[in-house]
Protein backbone atom coordinates (compact mmCIF):
# COMPACT_ATOMS: atom_id res chain seq x y z
CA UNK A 1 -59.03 -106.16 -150.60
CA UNK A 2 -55.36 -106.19 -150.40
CA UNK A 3 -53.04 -108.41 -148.61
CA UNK A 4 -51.18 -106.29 -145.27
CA UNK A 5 -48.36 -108.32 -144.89
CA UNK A 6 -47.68 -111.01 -142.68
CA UNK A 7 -48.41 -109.29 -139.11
CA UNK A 8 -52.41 -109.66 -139.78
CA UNK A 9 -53.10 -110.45 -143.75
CA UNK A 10 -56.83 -110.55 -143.54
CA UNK A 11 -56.98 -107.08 -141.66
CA UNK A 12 -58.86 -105.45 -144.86
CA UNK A 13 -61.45 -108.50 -145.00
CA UNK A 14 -62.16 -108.35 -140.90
CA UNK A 15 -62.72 -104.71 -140.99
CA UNK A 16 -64.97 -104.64 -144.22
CA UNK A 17 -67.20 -107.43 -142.45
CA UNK A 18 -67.02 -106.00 -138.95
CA UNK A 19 -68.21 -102.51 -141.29
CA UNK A 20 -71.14 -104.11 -143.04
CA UNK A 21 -72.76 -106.36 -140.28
CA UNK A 22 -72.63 -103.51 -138.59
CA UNK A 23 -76.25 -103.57 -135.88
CA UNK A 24 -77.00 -99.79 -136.14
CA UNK A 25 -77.58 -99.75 -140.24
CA UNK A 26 -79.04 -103.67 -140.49
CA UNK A 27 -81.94 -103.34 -137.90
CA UNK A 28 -80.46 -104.84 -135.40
CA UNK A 29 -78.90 -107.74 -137.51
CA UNK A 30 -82.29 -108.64 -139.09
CA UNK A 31 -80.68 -107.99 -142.64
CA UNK A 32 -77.53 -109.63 -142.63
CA UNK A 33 -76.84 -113.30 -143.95
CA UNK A 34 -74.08 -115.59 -145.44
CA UNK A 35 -73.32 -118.00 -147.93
CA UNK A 36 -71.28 -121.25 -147.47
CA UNK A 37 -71.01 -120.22 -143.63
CA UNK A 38 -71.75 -118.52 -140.61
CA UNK A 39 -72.18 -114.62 -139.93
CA UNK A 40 -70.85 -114.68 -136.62
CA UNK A 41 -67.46 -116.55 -137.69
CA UNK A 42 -67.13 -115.68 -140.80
CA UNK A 43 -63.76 -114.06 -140.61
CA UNK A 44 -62.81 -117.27 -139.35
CA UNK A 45 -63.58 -119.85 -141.78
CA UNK A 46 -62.47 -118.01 -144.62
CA UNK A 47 -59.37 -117.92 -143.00
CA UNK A 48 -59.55 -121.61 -142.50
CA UNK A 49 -60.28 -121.70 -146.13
CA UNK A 50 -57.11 -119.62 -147.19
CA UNK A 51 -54.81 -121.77 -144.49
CA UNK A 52 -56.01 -125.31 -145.56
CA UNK A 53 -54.76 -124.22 -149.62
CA UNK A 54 -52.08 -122.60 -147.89
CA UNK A 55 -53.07 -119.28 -149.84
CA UNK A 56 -53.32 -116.96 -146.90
CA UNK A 57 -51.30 -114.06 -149.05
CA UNK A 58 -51.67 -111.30 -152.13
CA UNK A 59 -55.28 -110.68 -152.77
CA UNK A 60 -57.65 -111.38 -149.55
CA UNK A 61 -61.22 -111.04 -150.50
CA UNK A 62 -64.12 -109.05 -152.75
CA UNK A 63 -66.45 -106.59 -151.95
CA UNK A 64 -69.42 -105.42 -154.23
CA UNK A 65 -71.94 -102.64 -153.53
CA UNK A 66 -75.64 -102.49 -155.29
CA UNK A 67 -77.60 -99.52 -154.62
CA UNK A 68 -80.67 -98.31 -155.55
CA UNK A 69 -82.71 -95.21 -156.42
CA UNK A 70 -84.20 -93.28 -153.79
CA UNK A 71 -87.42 -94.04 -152.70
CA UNK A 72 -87.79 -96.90 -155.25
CA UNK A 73 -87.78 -100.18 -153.53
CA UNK A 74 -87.65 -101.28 -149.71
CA UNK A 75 -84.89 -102.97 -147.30
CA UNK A 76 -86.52 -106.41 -147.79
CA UNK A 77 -86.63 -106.46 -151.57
CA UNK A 78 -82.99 -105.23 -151.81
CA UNK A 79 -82.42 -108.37 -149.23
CA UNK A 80 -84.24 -111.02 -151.67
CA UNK A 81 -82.87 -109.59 -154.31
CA UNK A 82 -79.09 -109.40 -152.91
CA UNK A 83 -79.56 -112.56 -151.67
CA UNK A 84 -80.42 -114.06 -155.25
CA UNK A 85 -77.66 -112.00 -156.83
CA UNK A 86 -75.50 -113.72 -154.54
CA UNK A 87 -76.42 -117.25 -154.90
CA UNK A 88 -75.99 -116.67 -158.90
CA UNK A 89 -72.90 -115.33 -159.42
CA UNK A 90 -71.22 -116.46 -156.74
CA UNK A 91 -72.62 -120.24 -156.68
CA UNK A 92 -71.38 -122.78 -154.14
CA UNK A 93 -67.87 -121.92 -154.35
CA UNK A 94 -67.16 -119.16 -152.11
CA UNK A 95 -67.80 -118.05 -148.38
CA UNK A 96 -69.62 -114.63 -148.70
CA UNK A 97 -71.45 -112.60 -146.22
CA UNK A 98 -74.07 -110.18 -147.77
CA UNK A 99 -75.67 -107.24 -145.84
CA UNK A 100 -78.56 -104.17 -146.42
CA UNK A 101 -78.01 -100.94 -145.13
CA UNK A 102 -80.79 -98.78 -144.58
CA UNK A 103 -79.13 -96.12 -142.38
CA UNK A 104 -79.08 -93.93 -146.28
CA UNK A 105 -81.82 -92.19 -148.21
CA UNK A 106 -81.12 -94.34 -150.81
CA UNK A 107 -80.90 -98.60 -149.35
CA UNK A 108 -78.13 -100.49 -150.65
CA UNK A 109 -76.33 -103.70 -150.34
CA UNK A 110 -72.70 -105.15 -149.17
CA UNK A 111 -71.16 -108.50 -150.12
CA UNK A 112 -68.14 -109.37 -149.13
CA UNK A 113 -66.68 -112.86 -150.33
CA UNK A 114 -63.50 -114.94 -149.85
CA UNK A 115 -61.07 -114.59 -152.38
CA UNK A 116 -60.12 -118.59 -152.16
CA UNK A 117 -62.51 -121.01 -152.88
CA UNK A 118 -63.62 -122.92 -150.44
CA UNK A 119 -64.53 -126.36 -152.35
CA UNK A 120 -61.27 -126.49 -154.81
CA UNK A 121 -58.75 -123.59 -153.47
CA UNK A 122 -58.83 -121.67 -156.72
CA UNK A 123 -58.47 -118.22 -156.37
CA UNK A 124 -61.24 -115.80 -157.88
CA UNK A 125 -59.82 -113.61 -160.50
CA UNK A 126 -61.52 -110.32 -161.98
CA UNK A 127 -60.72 -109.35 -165.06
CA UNK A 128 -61.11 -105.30 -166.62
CA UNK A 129 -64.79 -105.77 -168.27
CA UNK A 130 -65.78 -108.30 -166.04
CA UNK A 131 -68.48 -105.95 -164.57
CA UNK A 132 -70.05 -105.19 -168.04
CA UNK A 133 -69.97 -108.80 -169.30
CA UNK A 134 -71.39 -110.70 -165.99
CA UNK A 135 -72.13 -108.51 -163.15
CA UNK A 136 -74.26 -106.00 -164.21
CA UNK A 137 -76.33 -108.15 -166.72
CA UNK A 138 -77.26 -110.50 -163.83
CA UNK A 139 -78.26 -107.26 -161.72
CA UNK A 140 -80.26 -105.76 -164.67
CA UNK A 141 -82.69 -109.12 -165.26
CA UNK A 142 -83.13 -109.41 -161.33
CA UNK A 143 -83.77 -105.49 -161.17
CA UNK A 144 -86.39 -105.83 -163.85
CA UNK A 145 -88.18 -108.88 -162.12
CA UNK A 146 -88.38 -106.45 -159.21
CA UNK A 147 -89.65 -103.78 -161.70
CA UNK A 148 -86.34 -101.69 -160.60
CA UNK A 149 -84.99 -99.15 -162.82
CA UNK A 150 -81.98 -100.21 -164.55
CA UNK A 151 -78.36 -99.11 -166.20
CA UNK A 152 -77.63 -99.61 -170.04
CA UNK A 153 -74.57 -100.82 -171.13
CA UNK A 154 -73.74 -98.65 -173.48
CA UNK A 155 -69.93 -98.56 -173.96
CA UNK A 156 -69.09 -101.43 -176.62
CA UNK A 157 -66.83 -104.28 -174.88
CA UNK A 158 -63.28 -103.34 -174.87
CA UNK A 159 -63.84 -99.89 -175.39
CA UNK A 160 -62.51 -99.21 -171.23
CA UNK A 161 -59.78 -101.52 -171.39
CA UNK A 162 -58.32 -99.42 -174.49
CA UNK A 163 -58.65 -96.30 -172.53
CA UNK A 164 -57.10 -97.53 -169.15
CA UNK A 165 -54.17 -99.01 -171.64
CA UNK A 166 -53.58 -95.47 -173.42
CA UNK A 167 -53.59 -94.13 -170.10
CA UNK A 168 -50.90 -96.08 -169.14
CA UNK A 169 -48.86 -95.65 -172.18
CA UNK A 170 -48.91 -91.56 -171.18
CA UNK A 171 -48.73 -92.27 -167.76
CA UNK A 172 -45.25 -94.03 -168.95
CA UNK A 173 -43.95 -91.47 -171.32
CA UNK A 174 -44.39 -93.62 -174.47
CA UNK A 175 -45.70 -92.60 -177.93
CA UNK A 176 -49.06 -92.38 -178.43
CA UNK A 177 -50.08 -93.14 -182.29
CA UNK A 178 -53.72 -92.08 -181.72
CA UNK A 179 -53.04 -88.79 -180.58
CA UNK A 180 -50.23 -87.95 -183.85
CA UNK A 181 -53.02 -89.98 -186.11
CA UNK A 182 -56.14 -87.62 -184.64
CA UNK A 183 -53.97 -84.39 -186.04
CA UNK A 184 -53.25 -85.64 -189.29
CA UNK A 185 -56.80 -86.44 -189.76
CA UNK A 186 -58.13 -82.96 -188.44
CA UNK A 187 -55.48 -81.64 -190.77
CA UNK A 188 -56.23 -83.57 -193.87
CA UNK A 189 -60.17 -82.94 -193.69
CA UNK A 190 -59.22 -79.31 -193.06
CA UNK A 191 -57.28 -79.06 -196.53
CA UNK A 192 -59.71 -81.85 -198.79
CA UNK A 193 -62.13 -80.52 -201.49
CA UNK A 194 -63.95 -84.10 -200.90
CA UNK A 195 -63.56 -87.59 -199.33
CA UNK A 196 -60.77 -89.06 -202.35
CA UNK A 197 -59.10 -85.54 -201.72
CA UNK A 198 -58.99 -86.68 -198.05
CA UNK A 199 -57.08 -89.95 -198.41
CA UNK A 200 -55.05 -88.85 -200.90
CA UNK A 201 -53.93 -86.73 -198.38
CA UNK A 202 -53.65 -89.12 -196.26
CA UNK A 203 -51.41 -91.65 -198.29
CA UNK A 204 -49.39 -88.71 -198.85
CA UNK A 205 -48.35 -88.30 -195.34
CA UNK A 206 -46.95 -91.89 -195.72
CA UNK A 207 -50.38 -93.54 -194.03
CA UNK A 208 -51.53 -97.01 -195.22
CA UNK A 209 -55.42 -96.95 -195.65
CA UNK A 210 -57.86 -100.19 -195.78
CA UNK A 211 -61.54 -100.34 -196.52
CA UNK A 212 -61.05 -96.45 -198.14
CA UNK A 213 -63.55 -97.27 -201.13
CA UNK A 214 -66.36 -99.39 -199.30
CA UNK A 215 -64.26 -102.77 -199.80
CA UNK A 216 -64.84 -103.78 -196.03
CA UNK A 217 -67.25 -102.57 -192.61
CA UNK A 218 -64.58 -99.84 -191.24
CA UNK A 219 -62.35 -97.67 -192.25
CA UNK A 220 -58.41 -98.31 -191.02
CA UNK A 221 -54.69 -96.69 -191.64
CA UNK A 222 -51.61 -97.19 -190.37
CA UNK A 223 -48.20 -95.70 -190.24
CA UNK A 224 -44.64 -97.48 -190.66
CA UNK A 225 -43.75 -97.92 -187.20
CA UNK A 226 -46.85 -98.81 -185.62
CA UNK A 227 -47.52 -102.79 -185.11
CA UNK A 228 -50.97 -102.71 -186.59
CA UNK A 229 -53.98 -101.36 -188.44
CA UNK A 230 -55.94 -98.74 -185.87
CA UNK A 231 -59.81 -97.89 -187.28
CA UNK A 232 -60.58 -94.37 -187.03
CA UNK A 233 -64.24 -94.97 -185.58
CA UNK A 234 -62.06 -96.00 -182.56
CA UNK A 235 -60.41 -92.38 -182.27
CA UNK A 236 -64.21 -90.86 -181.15
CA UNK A 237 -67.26 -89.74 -182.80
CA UNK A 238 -65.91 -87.44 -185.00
CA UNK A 239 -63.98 -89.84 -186.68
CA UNK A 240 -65.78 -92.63 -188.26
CA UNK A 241 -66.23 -92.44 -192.29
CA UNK A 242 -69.47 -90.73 -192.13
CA UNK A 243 -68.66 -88.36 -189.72
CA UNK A 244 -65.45 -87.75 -191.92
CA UNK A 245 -67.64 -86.87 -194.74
CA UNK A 246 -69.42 -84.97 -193.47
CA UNK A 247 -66.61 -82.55 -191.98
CA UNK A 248 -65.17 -82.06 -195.06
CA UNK A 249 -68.74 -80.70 -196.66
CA UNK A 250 -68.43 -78.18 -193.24
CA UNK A 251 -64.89 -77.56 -192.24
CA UNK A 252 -62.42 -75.52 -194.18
CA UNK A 253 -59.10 -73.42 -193.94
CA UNK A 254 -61.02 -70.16 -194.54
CA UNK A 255 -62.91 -71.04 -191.30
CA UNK A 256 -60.42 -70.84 -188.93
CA UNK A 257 -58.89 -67.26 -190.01
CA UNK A 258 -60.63 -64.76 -188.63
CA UNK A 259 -62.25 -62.33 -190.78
CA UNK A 260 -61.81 -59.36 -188.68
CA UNK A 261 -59.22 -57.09 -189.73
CA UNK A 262 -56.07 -56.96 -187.42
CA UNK A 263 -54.05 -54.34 -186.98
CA UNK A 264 -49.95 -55.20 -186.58
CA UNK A 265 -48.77 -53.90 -183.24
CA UNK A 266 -45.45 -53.36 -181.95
CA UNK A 267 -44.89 -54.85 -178.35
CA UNK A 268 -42.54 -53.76 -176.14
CA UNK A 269 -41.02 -55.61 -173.45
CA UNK A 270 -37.86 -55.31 -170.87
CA UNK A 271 -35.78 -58.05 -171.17
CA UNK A 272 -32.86 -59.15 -168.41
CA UNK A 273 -30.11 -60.29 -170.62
CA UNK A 274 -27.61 -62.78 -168.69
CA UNK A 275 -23.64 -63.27 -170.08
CA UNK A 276 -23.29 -66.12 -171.64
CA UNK A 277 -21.04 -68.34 -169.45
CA UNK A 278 -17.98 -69.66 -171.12
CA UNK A 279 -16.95 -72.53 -172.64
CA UNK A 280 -14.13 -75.02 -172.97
CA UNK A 281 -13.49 -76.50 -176.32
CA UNK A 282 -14.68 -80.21 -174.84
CA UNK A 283 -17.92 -78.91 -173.64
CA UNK A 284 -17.58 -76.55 -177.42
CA UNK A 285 -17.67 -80.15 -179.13
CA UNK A 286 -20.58 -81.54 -177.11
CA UNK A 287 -22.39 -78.55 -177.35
CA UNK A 288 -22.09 -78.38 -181.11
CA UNK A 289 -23.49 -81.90 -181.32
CA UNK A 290 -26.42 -81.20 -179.85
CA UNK A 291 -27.12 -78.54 -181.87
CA UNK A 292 -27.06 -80.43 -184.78
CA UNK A 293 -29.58 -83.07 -183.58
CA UNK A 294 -31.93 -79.86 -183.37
CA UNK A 295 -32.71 -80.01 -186.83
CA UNK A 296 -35.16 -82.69 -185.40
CA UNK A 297 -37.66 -80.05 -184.45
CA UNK A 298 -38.28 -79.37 -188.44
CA UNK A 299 -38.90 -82.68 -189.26
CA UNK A 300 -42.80 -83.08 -190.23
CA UNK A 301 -44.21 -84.84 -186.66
CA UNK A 302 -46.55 -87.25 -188.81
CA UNK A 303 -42.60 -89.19 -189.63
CA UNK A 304 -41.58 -88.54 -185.89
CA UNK A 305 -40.90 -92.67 -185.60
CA UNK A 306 -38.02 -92.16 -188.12
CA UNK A 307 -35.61 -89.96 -185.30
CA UNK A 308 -36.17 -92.75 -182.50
CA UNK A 309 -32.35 -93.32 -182.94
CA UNK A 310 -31.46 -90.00 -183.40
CA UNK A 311 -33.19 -88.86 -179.93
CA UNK A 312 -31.69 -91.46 -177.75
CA UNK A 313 -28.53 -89.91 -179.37
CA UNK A 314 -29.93 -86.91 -178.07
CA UNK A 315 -30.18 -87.88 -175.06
CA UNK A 316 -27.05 -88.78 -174.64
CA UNK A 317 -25.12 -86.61 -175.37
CA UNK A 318 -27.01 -84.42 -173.35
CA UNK A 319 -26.11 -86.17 -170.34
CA UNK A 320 -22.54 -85.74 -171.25
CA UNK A 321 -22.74 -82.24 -171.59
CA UNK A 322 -24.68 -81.47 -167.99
CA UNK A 323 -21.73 -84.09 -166.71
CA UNK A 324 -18.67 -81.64 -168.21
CA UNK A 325 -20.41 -79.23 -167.23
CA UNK A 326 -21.39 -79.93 -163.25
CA UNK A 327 -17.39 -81.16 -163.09
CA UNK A 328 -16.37 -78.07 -164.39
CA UNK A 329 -14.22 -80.45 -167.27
CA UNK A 330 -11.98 -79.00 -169.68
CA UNK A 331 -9.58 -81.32 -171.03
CA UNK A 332 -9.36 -84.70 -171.75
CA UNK A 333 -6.91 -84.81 -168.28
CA UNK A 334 -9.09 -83.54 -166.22
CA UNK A 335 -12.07 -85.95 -167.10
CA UNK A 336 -9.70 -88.95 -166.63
CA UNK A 337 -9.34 -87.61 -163.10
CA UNK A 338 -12.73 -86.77 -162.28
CA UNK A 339 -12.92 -90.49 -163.92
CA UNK A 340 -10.49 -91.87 -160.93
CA UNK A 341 -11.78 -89.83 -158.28
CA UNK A 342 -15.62 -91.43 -159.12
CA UNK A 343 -14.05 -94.76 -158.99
CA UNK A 344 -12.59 -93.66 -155.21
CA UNK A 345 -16.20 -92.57 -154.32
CA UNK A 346 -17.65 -95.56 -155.48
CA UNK A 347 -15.79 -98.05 -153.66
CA UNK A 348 -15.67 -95.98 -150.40
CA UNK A 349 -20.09 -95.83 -150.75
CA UNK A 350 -19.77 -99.88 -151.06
CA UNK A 351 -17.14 -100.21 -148.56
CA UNK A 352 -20.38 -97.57 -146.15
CA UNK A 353 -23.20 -99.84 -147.66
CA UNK A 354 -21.65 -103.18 -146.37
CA UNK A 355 -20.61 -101.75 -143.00
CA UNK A 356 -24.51 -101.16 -142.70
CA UNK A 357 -25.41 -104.65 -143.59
CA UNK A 358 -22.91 -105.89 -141.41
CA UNK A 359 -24.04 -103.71 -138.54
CA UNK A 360 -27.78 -104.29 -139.13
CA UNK A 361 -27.32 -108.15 -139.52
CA UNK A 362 -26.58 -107.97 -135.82
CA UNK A 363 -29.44 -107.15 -135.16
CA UNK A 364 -31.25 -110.05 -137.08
CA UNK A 365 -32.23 -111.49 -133.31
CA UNK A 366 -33.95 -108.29 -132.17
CA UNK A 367 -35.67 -108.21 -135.33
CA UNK A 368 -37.55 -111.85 -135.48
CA UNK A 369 -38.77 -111.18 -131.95
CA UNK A 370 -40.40 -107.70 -132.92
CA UNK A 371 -41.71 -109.65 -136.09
CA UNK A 372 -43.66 -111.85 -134.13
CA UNK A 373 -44.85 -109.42 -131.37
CA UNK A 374 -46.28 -107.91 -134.34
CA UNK A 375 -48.34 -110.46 -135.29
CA UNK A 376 -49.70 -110.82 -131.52
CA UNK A 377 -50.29 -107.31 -131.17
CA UNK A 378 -53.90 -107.34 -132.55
CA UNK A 379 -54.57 -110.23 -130.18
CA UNK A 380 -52.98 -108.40 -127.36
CA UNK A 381 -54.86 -105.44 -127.97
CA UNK A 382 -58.41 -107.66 -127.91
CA UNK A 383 -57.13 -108.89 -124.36
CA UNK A 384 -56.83 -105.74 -123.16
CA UNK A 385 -60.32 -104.78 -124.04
CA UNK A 386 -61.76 -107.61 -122.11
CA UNK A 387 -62.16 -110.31 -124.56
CA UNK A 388 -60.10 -113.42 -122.61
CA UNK A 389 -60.56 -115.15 -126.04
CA UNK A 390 -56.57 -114.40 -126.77
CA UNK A 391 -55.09 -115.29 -122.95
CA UNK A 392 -52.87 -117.67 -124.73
CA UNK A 393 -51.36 -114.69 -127.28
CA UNK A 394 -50.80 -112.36 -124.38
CA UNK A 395 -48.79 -114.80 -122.77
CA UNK A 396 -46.87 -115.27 -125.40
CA UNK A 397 -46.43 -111.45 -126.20
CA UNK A 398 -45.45 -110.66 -122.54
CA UNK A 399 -43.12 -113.55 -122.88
CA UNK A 400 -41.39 -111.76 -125.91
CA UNK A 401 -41.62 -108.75 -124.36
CA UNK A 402 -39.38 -109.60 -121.38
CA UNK A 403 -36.86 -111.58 -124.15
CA UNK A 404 -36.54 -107.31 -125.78
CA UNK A 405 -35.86 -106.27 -122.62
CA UNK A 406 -33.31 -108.66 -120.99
CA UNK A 407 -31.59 -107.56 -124.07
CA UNK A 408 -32.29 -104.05 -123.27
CA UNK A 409 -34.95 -102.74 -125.55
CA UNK A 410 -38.55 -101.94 -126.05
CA UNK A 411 -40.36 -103.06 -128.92
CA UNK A 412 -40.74 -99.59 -129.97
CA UNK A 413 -37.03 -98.92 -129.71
CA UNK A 414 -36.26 -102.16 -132.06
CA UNK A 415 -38.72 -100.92 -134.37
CA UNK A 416 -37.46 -97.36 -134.70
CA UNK A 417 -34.18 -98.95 -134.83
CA UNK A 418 -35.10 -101.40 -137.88
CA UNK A 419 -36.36 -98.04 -139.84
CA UNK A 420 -33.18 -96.21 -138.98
CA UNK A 421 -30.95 -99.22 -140.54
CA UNK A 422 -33.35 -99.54 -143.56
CA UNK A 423 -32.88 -95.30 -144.26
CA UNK A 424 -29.06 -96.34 -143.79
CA UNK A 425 -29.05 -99.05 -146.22
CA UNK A 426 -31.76 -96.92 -148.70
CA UNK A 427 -29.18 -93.58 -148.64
CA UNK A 428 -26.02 -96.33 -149.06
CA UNK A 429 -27.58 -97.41 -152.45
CA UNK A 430 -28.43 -94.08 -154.03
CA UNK A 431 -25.29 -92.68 -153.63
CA UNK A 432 -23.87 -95.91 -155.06
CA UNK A 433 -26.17 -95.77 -157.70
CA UNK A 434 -26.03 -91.86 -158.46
CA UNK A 435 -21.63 -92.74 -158.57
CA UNK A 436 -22.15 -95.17 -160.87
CA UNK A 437 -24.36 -93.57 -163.57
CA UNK A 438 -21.76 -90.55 -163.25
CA UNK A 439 -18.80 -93.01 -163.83
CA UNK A 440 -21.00 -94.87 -166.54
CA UNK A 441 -21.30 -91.20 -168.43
CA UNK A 442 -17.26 -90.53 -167.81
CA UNK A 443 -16.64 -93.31 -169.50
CA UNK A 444 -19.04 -92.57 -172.61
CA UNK A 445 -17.52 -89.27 -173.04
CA UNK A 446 -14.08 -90.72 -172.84
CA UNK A 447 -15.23 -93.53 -175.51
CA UNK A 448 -16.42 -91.21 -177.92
CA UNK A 449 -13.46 -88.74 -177.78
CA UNK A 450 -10.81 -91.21 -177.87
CA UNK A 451 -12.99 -92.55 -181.44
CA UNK A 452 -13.03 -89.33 -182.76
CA UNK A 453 -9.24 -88.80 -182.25
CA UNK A 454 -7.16 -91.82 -183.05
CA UNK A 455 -3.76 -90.35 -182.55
CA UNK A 456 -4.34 -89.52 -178.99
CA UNK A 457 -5.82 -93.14 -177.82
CA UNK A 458 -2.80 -94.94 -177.20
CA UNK A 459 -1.79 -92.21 -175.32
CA UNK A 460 -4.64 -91.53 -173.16
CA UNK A 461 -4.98 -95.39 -172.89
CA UNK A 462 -0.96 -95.91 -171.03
CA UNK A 463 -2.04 -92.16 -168.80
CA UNK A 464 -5.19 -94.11 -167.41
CA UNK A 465 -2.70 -97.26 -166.59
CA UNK A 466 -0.40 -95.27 -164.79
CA UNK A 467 -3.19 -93.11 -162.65
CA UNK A 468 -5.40 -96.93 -161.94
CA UNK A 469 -1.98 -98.29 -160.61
CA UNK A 470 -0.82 -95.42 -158.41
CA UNK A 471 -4.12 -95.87 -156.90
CA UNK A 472 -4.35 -99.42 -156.47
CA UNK A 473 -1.51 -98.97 -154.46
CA UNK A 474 -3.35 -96.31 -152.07
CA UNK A 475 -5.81 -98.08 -150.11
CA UNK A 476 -9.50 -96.63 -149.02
CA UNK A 477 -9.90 -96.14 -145.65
């Protein structure tokens, strides 16, 4: 459960214990307990707990379901047997509450537990695999003295944390070897006659190969570029050695044409033909430049980490072009003042940003009373319901409330104000950012040209002097 800032941190843990101790699916409170302290305050002394290691931030507290078959066991056994899970795992070094619900077909269980220890002040910490190597082995002996069906592990360890880090990898728009290494091996067992045909195939696409004649338990390549050894087994099924061999007795080339006859058809199709928009001879040069760097697309994909250099060049110079392009740029003149007029734009969007944080600063005052109405407002909230508990925290809210208002505001008003300055200050830094990548591409297109062309840099170099000191001497408003 997640920390929710400063106004209430523990809001996540005093919901998810209000939710499981609830009367109406525990009979009536019969099959609720707690470890290490008391149901009723629980809430309470963990946040004791968090305040005395002053760790009352980031990660708040745990919460693990176990659930059962339909029909297979009772409310009471799932208690003993939560109730032992519980004392196991979690020991005597966390507060935890545990809970049966019956209110389902099927009964299950609820522990929540204190993510701070209550003896030492060390923070529980779950790692990916966790679940596989401690949980659910405790859950399938205790399941099986209960004579409880139970749940195989069958994924070897690791196996998930691989997958979640691939994920990631795509998720991020990096290369992904396995994927490139998967095609050359469909490929390869396509084209080989038998196994030796199959990684000679292999070393001819430039891979590495360990363990190919039996020497060791599995069978490995690797590519120049990539940081390690990766085992095929670890690609799927289809691709461990045996598997492999087998293929190659099965799969061929001849089995993926079709044996049908086809019949060559002409297709006709209306096609809206746009003019080509014209082009200046700067935007000619950039232009040409990137269609050079397309002979990437016939390079064979299996040597793809060769062109890394090559496609950030790509990249570039892409960016340059859009950039002539959207300011309509023509000659080297006119990009030196598009270049000056950025430079205007930029310093009147941080002249606008620090007016903002100059005006909002002001408001600093407003702010830190809001803040800690905030953090009363739960407690306010409870005293308007009836519960007298929090007569001190209303006081003190009123009290703060009256401070907003001699000043002339609500708290909602200082609050909508607060989000207005932040959308202020947000909008200030995206235009300063968004003026300062264009001025950072300017000046790569200047660069470059200026490095192709030596007998025009001393030139262009005293025409930029003379348009930065006429305006230094205008000032920005």
């Amino acid at each position: 459960m997640k920390d929710c800032g400063s106004s209430f941190h523990g809001k996540h843990l005093k919901s998810a214990l209000d939710y499981i101790t609830v009367l109406e699916k525990t009979q009536n409170g019969r099959l609720v307990a707690a470890v290490n302290c008391q149901v009723d305050m629980a809430f309470e002394q963990m946040k004791e707990t968090k305040k005395k290691f002053n760790k009352l931030d980031k990660r708040q507290a745990y919460h693990i379901i176990l659930s059962f078959k339909e029909g297979e066991t009772s409310p009471d056994t799932v208690f003993e047997l939560t109730e032992k899970f519980v004392k196991e795992y979690l020991g005597n070094d966390y507060e935890a509450v545990y809970a049966v619900h019956d209110n389902t077909e099927h009964p299950h269980s609820h522990i929540v537990f204190n993510s701070v220890s209550f003896r030492d002040g060390k923070k529980y910490h779950y790692k990916k695999g966790d679940w596989e190597r401690y949980i659910q082995p405790i859950t399938n002996r205790l399941c099986e003295e209960y004579g409880l069906s139970t749940i195989e592990l069958e994924e070897e360890p690791g196996k998930r944390e691989r997958t979640d880090r691939e994920w990631n990898r795509y998720r991020d728009g990096k290369f992904i070897w396995s994927d490139m290494v998967k095609r050359d091996v469909d490929a390869c067992i396509l084209q080989a006659a038998s196994f030796d045909s199959f990684l000679s195939q292999m070393e001819n696409k430039g891979y590495e190969i360990k363990n190919a004649h039996g020497e060791g338990k599995y069978l490995a390549v690797k590519l120049p570029g990539m940081k390690r050894m990766i085992r095929l087994k670890t690609l799927g099924e289809e691709y461990g050695e045996e598997c492999i061999r087998q293929r190659i007795q099965k799969e061929s080339l001849s089995q993926c044409v079709s044996s049908e006859d086809v019949k060559p058809q002409i297709v006709y199709c209306r096609v809206r033909r746009y003019k080509r928009a014209k082009m200046s001879g700067l935007q000619k040069k950039y232009y040409a430049r990137l269609y050079r760097i397309g002979k990437l697309k016939k390079k064979a994909y299996s040597v793809a980490w060769k062109y890394k250099d090559e496609i950030k060049k790509m990249h570039k110079l892409q960016e340059q072009y859009k950039f002539l392009v959207r300011h309509d740029v023509h000659s080297l003149e006119e990009l030196v003042l598009v270049l000056d007029n950025l430079t205007d734009k930029k310093k009147e969007a941080s002249a606008e940003k620090s007016r903002v944080y100059r005006a909002n600063h002001k408001n600093k005052e407003l702010y830190d009373i809001a803040e800690q109405m905030t953090e009363l407002i739960e407690c306010e909230h409870s005293y308007q319901n009836g519960d007298t508990f929090f007569e001190d925290e209303h006081k003190r809210y009123h009290k703060l409330e009256s401070l907003l208002g001699d000043k002339g505001y609500s708290y909602e008003e200082v609050i909508q104000l607060k989000e207005h300055y932040h959308r202020e200050t947000v909008r200030c830094k995206e235009l300063e950012t968004a003026v300062s990548k264009e001025i950072k591409v300017a000046d790569s297109i200047r660069n470059d040209y200026v490095a192709d062309d030596s007998r025009i840099r001393d030139g262009l170099i005293e025409k930029t002097k003379q348009i930065e000191a006429e305006h230094e001497k205008q000032p920005v408003r």
